[in-house]
PDB file of N, CA and C in Angstrom:
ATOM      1  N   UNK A   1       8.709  11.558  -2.863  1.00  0.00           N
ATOM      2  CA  UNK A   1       8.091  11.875  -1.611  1.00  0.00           C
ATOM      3  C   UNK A   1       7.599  10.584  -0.971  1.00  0.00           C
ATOM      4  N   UNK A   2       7.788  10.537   0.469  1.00  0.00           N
ATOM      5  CA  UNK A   2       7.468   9.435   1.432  1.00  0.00           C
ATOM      6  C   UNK A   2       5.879   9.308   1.790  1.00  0.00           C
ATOM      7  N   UNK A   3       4.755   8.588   2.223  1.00  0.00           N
ATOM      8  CA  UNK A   3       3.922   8.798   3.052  1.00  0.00           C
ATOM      9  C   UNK A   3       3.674   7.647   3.967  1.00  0.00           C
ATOM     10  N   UNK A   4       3.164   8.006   4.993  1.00  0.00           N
ATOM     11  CA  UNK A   4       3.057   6.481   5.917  1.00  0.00           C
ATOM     12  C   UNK A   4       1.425   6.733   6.126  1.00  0.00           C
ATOM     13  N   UNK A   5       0.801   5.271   6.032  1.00  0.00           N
ATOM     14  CA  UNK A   5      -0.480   5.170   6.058  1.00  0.00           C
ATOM     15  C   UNK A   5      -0.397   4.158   6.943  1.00  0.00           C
ATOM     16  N   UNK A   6      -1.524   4.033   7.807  1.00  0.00           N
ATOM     17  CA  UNK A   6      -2.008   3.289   8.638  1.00  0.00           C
ATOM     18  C   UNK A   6      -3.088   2.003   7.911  1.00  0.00           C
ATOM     19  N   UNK A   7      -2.693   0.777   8.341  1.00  0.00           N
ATOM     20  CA  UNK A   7      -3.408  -0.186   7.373  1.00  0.00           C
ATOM     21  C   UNK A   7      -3.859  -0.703   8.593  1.00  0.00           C
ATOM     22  N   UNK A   8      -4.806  -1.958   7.949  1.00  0.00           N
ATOM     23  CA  UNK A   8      -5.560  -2.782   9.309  1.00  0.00           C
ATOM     24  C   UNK A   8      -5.325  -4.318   8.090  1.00  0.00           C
ATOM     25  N   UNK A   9      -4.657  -5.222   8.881  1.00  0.00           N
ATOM     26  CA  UNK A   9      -4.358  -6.754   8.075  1.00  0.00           C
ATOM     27  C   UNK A   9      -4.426  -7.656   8.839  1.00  0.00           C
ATOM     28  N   UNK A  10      -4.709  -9.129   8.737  1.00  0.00           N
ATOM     29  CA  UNK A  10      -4.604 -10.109   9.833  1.00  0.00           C
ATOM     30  C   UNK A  10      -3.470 -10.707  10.281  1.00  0.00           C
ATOM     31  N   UNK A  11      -2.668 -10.632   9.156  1.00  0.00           N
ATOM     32  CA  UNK A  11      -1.656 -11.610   9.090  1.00  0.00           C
ATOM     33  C   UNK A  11      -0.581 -11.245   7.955  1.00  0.00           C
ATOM     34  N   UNK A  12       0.711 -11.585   8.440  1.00  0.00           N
ATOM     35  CA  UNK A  12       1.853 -11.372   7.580  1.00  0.00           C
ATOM     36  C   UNK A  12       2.373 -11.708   6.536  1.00  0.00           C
ATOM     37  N   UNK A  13       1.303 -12.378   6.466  1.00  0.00           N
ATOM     38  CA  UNK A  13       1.562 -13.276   4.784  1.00  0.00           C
ATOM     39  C   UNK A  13       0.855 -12.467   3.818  1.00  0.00           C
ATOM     40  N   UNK A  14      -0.689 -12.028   4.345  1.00  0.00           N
ATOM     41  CA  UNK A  14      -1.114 -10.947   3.509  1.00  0.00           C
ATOM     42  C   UNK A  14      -0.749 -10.078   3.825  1.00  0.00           C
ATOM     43  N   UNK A  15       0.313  -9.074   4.347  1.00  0.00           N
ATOM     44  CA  UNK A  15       1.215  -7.725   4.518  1.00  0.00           C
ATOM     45  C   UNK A  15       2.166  -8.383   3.082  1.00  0.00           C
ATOM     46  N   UNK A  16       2.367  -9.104   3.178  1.00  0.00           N
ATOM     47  CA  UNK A  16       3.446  -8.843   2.194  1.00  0.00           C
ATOM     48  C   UNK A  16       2.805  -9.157   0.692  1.00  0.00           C
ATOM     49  N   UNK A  17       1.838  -9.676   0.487  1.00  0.00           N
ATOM     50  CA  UNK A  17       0.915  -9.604  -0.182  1.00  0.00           C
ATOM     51  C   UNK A  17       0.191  -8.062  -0.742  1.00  0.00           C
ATOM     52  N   UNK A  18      -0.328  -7.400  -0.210  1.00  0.00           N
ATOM     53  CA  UNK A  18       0.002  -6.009   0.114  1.00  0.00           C
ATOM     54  C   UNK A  18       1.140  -5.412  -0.493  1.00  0.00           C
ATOM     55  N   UNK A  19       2.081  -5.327  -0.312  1.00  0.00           N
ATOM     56  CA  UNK A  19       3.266  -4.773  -0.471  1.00  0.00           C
ATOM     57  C   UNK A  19       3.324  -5.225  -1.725  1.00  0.00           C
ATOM     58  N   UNK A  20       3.441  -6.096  -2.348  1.00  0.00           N
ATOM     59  CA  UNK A  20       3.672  -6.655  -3.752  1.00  0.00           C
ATOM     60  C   UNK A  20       3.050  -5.609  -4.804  1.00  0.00           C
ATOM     61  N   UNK A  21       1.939  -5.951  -4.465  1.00  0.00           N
ATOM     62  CA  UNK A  21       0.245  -5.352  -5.345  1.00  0.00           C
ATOM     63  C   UNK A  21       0.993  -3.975  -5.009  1.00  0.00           C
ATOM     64  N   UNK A  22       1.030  -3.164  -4.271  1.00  0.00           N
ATOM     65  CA  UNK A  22       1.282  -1.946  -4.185  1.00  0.00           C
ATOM     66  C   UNK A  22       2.348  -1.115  -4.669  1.00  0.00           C
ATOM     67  N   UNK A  23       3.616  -2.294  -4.992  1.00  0.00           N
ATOM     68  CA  UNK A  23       4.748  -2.187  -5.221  1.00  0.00           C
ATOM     69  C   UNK A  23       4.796  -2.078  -7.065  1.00  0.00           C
ATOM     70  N   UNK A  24       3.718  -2.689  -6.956  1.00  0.00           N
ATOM     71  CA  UNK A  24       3.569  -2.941  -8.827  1.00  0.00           C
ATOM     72  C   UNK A  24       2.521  -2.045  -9.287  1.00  0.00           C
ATOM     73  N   UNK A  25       1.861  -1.013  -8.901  1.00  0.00           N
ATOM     74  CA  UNK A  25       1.194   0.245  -9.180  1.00  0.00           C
ATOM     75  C   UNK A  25       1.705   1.134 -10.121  1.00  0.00           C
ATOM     76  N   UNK A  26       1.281   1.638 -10.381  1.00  0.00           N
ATOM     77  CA  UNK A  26       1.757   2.645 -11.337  1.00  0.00           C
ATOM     78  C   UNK A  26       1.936   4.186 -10.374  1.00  0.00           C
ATOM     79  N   UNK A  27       2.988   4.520 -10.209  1.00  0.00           N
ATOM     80  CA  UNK A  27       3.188   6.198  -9.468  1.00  0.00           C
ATOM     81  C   UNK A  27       3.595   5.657  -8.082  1.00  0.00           C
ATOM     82  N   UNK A  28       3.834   4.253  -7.522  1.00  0.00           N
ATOM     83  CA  UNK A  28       4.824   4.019  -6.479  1.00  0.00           C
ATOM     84  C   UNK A  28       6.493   3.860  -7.234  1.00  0.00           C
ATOM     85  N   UNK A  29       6.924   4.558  -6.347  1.00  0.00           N
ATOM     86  CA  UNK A  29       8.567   3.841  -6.758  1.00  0.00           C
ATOM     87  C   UNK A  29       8.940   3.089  -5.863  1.00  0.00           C
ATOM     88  N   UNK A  30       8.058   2.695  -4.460  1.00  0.00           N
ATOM     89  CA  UNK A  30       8.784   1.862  -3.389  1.00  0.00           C
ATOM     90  C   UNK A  30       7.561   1.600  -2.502  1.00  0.00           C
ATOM     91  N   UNK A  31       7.236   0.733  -2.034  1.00  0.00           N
ATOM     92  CA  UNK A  31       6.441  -0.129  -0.692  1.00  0.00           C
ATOM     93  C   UNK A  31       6.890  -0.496   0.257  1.00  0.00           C
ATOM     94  N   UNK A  32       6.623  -0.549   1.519  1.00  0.00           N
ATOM     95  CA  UNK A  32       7.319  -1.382   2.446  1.00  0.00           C
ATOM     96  C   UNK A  32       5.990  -1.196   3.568  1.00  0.00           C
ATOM     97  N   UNK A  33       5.681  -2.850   3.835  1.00  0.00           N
ATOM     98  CA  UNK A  33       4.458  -2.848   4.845  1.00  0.00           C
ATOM     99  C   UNK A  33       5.167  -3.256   6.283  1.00  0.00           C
ATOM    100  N   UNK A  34       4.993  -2.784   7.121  1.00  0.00           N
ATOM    101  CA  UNK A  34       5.035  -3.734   8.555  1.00  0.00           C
ATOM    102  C   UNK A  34       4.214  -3.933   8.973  1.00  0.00           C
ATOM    103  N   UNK A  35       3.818  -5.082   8.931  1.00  0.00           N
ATOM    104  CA  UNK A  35       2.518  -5.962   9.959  1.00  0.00           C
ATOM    105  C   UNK A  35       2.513  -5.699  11.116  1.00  0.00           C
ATOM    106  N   UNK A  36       3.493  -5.831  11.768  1.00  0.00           N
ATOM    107  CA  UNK A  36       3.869  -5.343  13.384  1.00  0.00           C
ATOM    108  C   UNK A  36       3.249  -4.144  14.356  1.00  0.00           C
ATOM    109  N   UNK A  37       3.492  -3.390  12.690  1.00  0.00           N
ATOM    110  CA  UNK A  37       3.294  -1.622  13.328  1.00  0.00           C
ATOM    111  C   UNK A  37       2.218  -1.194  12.900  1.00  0.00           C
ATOM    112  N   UNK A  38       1.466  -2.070  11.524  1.00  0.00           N
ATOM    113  CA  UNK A  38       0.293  -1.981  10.975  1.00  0.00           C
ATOM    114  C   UNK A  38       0.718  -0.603  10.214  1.00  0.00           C
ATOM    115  N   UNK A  39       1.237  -0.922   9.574  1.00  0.00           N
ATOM    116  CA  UNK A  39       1.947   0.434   8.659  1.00  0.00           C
ATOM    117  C   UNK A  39       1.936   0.892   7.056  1.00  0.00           C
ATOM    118  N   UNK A  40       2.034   1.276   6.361  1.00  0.00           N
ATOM    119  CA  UNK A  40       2.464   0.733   4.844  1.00  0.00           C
ATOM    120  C   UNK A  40       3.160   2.517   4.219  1.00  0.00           C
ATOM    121  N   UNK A  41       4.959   1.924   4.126  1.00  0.00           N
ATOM    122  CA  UNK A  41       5.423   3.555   4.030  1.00  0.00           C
ATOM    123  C   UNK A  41       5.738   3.482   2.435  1.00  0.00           C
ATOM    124  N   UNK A  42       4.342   4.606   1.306  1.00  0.00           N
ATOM    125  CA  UNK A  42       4.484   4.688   0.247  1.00  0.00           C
ATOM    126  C   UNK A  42       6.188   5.414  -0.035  1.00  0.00           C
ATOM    127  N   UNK A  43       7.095   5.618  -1.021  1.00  0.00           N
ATOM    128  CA  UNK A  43       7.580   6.351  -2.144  1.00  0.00           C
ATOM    129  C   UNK A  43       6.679   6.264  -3.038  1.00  0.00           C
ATOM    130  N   UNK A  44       6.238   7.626  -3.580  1.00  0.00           N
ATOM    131  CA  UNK A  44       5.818   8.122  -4.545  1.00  0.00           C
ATOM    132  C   UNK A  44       7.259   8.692  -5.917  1.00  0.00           C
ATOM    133  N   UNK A  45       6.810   7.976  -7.251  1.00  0.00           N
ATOM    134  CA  UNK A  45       7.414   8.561  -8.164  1.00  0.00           C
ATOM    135  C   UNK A  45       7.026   9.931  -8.422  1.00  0.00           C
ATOM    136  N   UNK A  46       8.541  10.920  -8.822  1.00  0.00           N
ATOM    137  CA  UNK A  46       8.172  12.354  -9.707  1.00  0.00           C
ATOM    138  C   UNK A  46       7.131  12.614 -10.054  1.00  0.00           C
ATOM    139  N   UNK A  47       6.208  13.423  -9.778  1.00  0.00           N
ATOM    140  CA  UNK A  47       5.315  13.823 -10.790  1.00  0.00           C
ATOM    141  C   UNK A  47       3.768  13.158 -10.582  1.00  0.00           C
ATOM    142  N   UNK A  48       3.810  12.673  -9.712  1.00  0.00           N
ATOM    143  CA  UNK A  48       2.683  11.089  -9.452  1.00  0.00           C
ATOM    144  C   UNK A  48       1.803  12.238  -8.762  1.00  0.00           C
ATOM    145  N   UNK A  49       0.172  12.009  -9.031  1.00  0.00           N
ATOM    146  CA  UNK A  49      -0.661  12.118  -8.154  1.00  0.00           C
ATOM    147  C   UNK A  49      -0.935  11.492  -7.068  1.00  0.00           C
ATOM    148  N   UNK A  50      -0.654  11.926  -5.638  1.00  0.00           N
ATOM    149  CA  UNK A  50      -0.974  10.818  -4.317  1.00  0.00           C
ATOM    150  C   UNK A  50      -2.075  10.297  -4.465  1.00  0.00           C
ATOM    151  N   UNK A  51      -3.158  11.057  -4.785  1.00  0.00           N
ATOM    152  CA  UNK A  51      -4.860  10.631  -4.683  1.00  0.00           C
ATOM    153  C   UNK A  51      -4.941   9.073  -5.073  1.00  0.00           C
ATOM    154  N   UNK A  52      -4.820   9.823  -6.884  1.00  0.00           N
ATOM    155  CA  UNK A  52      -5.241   8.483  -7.461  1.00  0.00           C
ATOM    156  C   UNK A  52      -3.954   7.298  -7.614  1.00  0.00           C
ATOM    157  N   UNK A  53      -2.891   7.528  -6.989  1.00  0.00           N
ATOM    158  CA  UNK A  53      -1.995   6.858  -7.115  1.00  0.00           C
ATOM    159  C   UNK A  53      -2.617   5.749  -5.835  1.00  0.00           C
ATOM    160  N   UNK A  54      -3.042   6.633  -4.615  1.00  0.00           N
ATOM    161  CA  UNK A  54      -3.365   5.811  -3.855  1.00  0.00           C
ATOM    162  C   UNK A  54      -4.697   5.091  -3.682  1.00  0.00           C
ATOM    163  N   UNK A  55      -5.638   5.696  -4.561  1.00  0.00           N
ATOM    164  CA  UNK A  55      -6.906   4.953  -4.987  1.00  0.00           C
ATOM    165  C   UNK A  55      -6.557   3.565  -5.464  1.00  0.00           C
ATOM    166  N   UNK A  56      -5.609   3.885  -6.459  1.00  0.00           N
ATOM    167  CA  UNK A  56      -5.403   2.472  -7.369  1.00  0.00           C
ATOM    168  C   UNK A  56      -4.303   1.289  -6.387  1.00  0.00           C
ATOM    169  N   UNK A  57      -3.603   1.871  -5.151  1.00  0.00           N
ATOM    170  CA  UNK A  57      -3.554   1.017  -4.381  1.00  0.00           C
ATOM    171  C   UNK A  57      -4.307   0.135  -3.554  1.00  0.00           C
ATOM    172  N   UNK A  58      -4.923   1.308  -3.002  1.00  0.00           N
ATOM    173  CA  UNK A  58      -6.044   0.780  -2.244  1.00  0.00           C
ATOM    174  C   UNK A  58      -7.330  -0.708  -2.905  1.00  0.00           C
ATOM    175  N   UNK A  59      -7.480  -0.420  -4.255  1.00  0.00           N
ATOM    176  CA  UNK A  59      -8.483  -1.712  -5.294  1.00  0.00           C
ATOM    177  C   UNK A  59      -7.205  -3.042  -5.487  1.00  0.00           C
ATOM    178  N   UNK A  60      -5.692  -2.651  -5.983  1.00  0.00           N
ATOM    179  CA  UNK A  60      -4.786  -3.209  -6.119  1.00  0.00           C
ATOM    180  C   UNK A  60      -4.670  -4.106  -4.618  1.00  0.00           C
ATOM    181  N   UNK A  61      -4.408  -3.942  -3.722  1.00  0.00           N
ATOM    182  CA  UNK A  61      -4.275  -4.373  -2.460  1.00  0.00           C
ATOM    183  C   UNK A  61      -5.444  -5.404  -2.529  1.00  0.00           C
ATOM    184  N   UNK A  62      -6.945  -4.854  -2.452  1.00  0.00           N
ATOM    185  CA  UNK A  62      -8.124  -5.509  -2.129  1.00  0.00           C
ATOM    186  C   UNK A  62      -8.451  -6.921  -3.151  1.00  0.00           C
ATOM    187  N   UNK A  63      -7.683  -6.628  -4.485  1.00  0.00           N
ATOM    188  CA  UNK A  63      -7.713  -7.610  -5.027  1.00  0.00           C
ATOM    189  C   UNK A  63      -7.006  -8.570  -4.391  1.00  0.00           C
ATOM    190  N   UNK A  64      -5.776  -8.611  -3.812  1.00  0.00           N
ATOM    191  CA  UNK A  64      -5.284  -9.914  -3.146  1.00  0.00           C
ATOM    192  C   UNK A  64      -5.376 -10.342  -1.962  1.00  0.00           C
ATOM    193  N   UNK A  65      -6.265  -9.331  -1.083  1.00  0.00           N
ATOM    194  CA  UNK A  65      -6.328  -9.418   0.116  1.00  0.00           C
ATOM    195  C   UNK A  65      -7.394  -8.506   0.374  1.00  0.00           C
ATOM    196  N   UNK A  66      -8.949  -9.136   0.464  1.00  0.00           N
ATOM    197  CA  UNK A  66     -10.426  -8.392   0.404  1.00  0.00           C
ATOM    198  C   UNK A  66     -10.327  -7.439   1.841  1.00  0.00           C
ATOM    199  N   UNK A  67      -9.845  -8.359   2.867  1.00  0.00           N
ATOM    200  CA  UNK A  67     -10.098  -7.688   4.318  1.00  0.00           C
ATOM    201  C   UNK A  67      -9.361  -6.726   4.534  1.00  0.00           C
ATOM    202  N   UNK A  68      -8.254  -6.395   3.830  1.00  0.00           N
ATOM    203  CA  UNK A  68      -7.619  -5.293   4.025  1.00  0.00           C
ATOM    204  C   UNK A  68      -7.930  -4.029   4.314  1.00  0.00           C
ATOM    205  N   UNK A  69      -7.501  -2.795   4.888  1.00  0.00           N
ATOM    206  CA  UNK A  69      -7.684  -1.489   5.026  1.00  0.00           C
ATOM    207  C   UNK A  69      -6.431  -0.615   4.622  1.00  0.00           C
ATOM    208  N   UNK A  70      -6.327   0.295   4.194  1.00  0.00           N
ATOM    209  CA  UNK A  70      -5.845   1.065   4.008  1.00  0.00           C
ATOM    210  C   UNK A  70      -6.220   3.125   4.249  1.00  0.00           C
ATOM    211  N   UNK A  71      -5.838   3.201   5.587  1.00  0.00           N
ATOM    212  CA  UNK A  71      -6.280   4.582   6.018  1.00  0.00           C
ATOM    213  C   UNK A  71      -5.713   5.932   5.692  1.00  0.00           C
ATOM    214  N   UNK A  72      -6.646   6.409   4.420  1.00  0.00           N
ATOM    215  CA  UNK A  72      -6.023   7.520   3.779  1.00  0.00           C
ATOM    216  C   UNK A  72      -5.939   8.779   4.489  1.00  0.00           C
TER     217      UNK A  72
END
């Protein structure tokens, strides 16, 4: 399953920064941020809880990039 979340970032270096951290989560099977559109469109693996799948993005993200948002 797909979801698109609305993020808030400064800059494209930390979007893809972002995307990394998020990409390496446990219960994503796929990331993809656009800075442009201020976007971030999860794949969720089988079976994955969205919640805490996306909790643990959301701390994952903040570790490499504090100013970040992520709008659940």
């Amino acid at each position: 399953m797909k979801k698109t979340y609305g993020i808030e970032v400064d800059c494209a270096n930390c979007a893809d920064k972002m995307e990394l951290a998020a990409s390496k989560t446990e219960g994503v099977k796929a990331c993809t941020v656009n800075f442009m559109m201020q976007k971030m469109i999860i794949e969720f693996q089988e079976g994955a809880d969205r919640d805490s799948v996306m909790d643990n993005v959301r701390k994952n993200c903040r570790k490499v990039e504090k100013d970040c948002e992520i709008f659940i």
